[in-house]
C-alpha atoms as a PDB file:
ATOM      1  CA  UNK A   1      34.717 -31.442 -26.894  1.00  0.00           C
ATOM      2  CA  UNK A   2      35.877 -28.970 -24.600  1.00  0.00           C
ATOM      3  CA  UNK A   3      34.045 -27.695 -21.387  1.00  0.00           C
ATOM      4  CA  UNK A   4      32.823 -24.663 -21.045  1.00  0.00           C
ATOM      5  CA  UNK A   5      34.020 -22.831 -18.339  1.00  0.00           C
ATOM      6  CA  UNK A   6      31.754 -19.986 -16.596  1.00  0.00           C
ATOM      7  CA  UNK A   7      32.208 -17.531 -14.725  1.00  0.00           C
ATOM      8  CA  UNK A   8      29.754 -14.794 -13.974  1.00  0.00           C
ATOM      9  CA  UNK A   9      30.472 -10.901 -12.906  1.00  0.00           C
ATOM     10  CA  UNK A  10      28.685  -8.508 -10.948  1.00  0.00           C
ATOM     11  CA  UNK A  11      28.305  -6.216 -13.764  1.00  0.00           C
ATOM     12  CA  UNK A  12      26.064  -8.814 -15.744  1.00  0.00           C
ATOM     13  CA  UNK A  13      28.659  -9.914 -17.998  1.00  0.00           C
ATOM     14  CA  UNK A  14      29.313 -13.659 -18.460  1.00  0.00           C
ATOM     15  CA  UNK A  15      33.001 -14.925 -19.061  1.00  0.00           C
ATOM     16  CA  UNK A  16      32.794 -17.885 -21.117  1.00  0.00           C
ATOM     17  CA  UNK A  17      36.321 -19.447 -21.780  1.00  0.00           C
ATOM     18  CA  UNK A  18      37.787 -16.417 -21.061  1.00  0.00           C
ATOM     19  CA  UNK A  19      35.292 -14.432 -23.602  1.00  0.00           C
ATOM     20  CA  UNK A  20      32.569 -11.753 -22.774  1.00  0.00           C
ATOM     21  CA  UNK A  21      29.409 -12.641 -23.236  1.00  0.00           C
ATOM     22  CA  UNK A  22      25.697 -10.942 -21.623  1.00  0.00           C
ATOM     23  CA  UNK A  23      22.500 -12.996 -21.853  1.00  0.00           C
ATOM     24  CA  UNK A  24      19.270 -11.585 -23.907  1.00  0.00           C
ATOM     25  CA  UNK A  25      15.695 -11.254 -22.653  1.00  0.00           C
ATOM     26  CA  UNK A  26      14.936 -14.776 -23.627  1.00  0.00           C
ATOM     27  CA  UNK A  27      18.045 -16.411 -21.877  1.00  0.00           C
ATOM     28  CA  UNK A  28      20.347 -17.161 -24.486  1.00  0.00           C
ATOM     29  CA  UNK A  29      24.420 -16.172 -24.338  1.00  0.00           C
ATOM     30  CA  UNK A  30      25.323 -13.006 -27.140  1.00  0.00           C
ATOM     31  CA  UNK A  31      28.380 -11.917 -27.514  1.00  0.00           C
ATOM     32  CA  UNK A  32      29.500  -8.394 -25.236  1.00  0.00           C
ATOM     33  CA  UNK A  33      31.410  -7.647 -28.873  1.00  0.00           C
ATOM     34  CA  UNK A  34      27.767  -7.514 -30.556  1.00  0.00           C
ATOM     35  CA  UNK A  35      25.683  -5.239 -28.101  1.00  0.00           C
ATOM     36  CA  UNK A  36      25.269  -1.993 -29.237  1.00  0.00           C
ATOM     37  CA  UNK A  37      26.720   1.068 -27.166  1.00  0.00           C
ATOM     38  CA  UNK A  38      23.816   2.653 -26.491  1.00  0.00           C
ATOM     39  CA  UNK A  39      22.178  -0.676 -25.102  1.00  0.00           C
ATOM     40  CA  UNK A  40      25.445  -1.015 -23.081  1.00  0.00           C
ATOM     41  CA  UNK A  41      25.407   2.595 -21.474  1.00  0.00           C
ATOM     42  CA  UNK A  42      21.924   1.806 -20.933  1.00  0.00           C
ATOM     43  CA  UNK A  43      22.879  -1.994 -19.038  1.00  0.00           C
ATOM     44  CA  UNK A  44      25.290  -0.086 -17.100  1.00  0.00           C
ATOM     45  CA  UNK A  45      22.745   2.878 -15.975  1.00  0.00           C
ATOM     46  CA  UNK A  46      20.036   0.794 -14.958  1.00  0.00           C
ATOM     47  CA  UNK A  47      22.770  -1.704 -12.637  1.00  0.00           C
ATOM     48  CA  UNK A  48      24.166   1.150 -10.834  1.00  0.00           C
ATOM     49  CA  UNK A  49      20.160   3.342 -10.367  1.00  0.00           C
ATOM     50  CA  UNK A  50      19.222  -0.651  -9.088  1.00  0.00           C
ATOM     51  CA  UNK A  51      22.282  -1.014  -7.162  1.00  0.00           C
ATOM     52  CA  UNK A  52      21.571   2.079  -4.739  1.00  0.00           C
ATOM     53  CA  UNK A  53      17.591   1.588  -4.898  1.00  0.00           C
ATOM     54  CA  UNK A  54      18.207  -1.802  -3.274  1.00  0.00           C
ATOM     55  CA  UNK A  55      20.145  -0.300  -0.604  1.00  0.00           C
ATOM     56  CA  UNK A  56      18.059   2.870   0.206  1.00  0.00           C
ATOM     57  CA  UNK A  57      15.146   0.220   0.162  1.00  0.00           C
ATOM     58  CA  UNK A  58      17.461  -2.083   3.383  1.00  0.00           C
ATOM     59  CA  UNK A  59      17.459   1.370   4.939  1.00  0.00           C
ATOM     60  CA  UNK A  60      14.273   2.337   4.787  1.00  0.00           C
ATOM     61  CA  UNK A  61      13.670  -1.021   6.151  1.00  0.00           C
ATOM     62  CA  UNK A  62      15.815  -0.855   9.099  1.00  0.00           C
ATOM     63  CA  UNK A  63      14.715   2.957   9.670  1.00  0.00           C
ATOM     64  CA  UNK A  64      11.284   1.031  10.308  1.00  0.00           C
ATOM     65  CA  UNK A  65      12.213  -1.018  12.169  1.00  0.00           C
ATOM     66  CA  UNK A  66      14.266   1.034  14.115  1.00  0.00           C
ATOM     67  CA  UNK A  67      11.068   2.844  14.682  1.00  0.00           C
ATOM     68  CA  UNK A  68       8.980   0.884  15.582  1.00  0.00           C
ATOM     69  CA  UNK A  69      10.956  -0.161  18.299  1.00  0.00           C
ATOM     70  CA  UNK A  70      11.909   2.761  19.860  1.00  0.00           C
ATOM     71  CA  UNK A  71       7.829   3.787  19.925  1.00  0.00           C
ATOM     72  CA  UNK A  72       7.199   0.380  21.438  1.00  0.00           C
ATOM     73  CA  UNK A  73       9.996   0.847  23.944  1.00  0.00           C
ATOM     74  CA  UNK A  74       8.565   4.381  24.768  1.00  0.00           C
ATOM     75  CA  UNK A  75       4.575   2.894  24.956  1.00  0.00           C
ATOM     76  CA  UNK A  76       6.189   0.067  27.546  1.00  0.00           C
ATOM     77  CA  UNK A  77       8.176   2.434  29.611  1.00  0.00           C
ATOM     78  CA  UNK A  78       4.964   4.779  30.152  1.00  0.00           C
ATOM     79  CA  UNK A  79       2.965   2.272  31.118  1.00  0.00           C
ATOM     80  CA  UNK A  80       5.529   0.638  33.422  1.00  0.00           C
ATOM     81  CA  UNK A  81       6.110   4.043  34.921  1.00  0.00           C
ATOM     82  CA  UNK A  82       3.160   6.205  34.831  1.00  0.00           C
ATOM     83  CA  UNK A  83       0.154   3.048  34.220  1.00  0.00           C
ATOM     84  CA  UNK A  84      -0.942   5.125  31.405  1.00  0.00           C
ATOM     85  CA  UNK A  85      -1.246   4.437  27.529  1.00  0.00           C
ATOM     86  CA  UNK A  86      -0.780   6.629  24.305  1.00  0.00           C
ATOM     87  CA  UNK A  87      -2.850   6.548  21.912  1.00  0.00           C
ATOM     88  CA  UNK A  88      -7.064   5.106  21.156  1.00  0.00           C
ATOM     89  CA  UNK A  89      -8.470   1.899  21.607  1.00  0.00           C
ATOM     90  CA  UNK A  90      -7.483   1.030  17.524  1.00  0.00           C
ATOM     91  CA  UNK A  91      -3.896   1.626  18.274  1.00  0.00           C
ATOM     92  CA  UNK A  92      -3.717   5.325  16.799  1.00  0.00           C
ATOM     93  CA  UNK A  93      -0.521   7.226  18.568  1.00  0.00           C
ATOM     94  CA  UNK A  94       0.744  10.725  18.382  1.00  0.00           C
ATOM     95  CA  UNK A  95       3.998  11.186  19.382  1.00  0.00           C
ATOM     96  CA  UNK A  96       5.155  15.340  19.909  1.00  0.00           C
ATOM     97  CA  UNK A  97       8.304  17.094  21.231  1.00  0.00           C
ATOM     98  CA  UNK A  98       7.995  19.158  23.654  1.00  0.00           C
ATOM     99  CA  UNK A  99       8.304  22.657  21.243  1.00  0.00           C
ATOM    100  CA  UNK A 100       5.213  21.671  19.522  1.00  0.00           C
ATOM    101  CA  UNK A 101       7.742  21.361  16.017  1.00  0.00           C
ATOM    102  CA  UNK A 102       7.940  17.689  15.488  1.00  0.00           C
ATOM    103  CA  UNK A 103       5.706  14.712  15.515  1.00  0.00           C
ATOM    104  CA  UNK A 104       5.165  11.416  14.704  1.00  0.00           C
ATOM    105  CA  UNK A 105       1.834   9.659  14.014  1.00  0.00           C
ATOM    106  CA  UNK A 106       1.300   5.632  13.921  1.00  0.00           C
ATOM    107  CA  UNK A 107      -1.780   5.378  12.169  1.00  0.00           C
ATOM    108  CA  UNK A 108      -3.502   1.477  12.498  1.00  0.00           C
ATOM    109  CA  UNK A 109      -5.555   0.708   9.007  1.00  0.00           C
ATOM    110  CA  UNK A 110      -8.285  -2.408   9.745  1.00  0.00           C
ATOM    111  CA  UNK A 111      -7.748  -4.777   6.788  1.00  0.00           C
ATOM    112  CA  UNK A 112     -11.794  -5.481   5.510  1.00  0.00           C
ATOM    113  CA  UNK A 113     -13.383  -8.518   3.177  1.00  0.00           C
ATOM    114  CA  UNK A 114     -16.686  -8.817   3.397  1.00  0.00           C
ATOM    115  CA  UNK A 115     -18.730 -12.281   4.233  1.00  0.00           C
ATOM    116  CA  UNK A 116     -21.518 -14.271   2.525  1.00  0.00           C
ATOM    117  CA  UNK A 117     -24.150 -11.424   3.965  1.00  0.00           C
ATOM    118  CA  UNK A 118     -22.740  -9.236   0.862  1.00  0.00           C
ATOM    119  CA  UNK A 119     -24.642 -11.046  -1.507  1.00  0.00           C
ATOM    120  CA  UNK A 120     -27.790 -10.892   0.357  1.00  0.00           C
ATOM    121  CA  UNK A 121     -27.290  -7.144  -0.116  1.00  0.00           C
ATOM    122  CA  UNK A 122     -26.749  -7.275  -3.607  1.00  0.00           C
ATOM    123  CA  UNK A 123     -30.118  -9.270  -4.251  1.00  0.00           C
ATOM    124  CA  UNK A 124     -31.738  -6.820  -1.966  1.00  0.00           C
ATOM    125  CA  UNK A 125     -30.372  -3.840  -3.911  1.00  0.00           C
ATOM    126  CA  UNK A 126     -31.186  -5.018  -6.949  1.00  0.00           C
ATOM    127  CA  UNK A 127     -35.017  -5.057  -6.227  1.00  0.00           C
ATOM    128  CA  UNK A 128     -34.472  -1.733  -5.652  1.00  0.00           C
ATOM    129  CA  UNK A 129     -32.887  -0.544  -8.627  1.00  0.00           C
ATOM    130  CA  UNK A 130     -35.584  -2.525 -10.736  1.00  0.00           C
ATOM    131  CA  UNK A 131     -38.518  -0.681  -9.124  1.00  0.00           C
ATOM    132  CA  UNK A 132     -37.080   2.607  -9.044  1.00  0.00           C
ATOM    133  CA  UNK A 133     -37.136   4.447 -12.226  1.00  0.00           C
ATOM    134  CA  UNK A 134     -34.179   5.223 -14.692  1.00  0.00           C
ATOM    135  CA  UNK A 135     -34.217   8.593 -14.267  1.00  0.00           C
ATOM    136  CA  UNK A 136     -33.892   8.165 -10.356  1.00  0.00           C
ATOM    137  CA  UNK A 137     -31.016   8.133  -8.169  1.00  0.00           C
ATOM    138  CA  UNK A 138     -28.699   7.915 -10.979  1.00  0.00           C
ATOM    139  CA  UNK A 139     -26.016   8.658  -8.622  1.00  0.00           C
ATOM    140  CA  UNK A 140     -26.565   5.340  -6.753  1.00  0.00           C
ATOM    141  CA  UNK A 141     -27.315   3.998  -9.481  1.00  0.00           C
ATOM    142  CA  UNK A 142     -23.954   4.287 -10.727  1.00  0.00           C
ATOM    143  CA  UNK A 143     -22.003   3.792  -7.787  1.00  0.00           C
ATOM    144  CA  UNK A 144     -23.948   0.272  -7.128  1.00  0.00           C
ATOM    145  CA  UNK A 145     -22.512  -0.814 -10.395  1.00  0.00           C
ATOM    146  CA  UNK A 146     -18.938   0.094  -9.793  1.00  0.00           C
ATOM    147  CA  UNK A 147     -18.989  -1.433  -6.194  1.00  0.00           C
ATOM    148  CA  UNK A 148     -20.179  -4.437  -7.226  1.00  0.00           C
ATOM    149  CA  UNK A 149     -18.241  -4.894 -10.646  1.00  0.00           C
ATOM    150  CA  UNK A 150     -15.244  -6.694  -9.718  1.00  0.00           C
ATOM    151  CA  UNK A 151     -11.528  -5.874 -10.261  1.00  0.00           C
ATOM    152  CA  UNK A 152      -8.545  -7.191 -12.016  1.00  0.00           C
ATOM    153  CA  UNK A 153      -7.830  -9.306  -8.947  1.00  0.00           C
ATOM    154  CA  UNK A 154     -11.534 -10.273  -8.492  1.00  0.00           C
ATOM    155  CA  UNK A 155     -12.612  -8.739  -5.637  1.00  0.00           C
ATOM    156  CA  UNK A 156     -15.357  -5.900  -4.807  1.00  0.00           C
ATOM    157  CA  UNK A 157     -14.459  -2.588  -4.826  1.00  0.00           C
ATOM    158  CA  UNK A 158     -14.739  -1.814  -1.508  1.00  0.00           C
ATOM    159  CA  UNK A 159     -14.037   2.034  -1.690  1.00  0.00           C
ATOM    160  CA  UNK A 160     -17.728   1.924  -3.165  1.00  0.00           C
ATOM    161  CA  UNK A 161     -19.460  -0.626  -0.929  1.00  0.00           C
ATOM    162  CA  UNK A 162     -18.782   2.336   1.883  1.00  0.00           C
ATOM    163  CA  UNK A 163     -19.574   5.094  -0.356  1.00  0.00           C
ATOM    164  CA  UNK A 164     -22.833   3.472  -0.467  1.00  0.00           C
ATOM    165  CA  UNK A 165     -23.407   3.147   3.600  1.00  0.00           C
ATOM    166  CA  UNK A 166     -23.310   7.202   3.599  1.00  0.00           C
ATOM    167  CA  UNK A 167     -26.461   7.588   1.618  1.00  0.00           C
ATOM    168  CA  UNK A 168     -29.664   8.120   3.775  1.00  0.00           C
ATOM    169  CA  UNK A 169     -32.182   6.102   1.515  1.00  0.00           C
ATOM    170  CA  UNK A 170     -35.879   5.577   2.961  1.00  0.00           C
ATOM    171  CA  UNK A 171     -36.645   2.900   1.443  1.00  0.00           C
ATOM    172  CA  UNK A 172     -36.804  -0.156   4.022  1.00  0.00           C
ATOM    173  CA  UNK A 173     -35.311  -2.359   1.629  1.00  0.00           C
ATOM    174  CA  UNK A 174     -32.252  -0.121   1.478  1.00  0.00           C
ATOM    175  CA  UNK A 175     -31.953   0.178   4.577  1.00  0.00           C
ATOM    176  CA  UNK A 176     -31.908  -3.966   4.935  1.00  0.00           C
ATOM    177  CA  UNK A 177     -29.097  -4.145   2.113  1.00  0.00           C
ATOM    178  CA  UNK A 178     -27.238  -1.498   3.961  1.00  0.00           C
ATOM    179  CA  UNK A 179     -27.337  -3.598   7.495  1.00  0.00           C
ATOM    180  CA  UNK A 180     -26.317  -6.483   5.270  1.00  0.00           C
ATOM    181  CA  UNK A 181     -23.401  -5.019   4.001  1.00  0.00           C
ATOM    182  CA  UNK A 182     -22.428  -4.007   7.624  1.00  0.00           C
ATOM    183  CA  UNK A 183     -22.487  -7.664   8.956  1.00  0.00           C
ATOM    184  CA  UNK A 184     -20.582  -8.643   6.291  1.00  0.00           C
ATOM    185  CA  UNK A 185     -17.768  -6.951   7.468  1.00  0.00           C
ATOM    186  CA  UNK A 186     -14.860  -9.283   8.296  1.00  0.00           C
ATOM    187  CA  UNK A 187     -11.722  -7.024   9.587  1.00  0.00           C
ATOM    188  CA  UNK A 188      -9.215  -9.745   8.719  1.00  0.00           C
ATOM    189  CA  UNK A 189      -6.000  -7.850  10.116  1.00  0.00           C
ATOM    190  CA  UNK A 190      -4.087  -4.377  10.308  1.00  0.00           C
ATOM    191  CA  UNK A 191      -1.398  -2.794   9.178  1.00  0.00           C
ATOM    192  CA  UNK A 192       0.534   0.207  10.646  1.00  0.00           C
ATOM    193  CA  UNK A 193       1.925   3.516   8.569  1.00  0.00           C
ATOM    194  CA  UNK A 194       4.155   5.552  10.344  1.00  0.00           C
ATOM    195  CA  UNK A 195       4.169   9.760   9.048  1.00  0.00           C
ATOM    196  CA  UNK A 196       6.902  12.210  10.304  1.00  0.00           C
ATOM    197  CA  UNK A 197       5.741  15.932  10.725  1.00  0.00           C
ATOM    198  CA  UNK A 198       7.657  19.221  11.495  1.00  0.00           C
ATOM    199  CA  UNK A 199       7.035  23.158  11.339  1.00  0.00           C
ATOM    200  CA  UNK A 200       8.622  25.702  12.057  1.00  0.00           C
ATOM    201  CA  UNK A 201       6.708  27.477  14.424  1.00  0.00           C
ATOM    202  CA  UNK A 202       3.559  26.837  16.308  1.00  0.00           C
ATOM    203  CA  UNK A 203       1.371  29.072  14.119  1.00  0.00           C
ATOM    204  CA  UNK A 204       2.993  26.886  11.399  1.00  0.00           C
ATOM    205  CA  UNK A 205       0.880  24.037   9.566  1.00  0.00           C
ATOM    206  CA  UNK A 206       2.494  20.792   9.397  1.00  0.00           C
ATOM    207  CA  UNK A 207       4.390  19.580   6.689  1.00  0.00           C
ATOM    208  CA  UNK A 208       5.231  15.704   6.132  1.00  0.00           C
ATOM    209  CA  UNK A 209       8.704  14.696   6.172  1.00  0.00           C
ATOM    210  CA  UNK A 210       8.601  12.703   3.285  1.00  0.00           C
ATOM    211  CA  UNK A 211      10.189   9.226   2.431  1.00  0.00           C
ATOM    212  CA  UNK A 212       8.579   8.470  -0.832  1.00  0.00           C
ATOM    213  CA  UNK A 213      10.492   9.391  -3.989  1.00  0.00           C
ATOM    214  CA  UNK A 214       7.605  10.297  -5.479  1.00  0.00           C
ATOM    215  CA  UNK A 215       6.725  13.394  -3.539  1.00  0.00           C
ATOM    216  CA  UNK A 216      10.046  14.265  -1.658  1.00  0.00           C
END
């Protein structure tokens, strides 16, 4: 029996002895001769969108990083120089020419989970809601539920657990859950965004140089 011979093009088209062949969803060799045209212009459309998303996305990536390090050379030189730092104790910068037109902003997000204390606050919460009436608070009421209902990944939602630490709630037992829910904190890291601003005059409000395809 004869060997097969592969070999494999960039355009996702297999050469099989010396015949054209592109593999299916589930794997398996069909023949280039069999694939409709449509499917084929479609093949074709979707390599080349890929082909320059993976390359805008390498530099966006060295953009970044480019960045990042010119801001960090910048942060070391004024502090080498001058002994003084940009930015707040978090890590927050502002960086602004001169004309007021352009700026750049390094914002630091803390990265939260939340300790064994959060449980304690649920127990403590839920003597609450069993005492107060149905009619009552049904605003907390239904936040409570969706903080603690967990998500597809099963965690907490934690946009809720701090919606409920801005309610001002008497009750002594509240305010016990709420000091739980505080000590189980746990910032577990941070992540840095970098934005771009410019405008064209000073009276001007900013607008956000945008690198997201979805609202340039």
């Amino acid at each position: 029996m004869e060997a097969a011979i592969l070999e494999e093009r960039t355009d996702g088209v297999t050469l099989i002895n010396g015949k054209e062949y592109v593999t299916d969803a589930k794997g398996k060799f069909v023949p280039l001769s069999l694939v409709k045209p449509q499917h084929k212009l479609e093949d074709e459309t979707v390599r080349k969108i890929i082909d320059f998303a993976i390359d805008l996305n390498g530099q966006i990536a060295r953009f970044r990083g480019h960045t990042m390090t010119d801001l960090g050379s910048l942060d070391a030189l004024i502090a080498q120089e001058y002994g003084a730092k940009i930015g707040g104790a978090k890590g927050n910068r502002t960086y602004q020419t001169i004309d007021g037109l352009m700026k750049v902003q390094v914002q630091v997000a803390e990265q939260i989970d939340f300790g064994s204390e959060l449980q304690v606050a649920k127990s403590i919460i839920d003597e609450c809601l069993t005492e107060w009436s149905a009619d009552s608070r049904a605003e907390i009421q239904s936040i409570i539920t969706r903080a603690f209902n967990t998500d597809k990944e099963g965690k907490i939602n934690r946009a809720e657990i701090f919606m409920l630490l801005r309610h001002q709630i008497d009750d002594p037992r509240w305010q016990r859950a709420m000091d739980a829910i505080r000590d189980a904190m746990r910032v577990t890291g941070s992540k840095e965004y970098v934005r771009f601003y410019q405008r064209k005059t000073i009276g001007e409000a900013w607008q956000a140089v945008t690198i997201d395809m979805a609202k340039a």
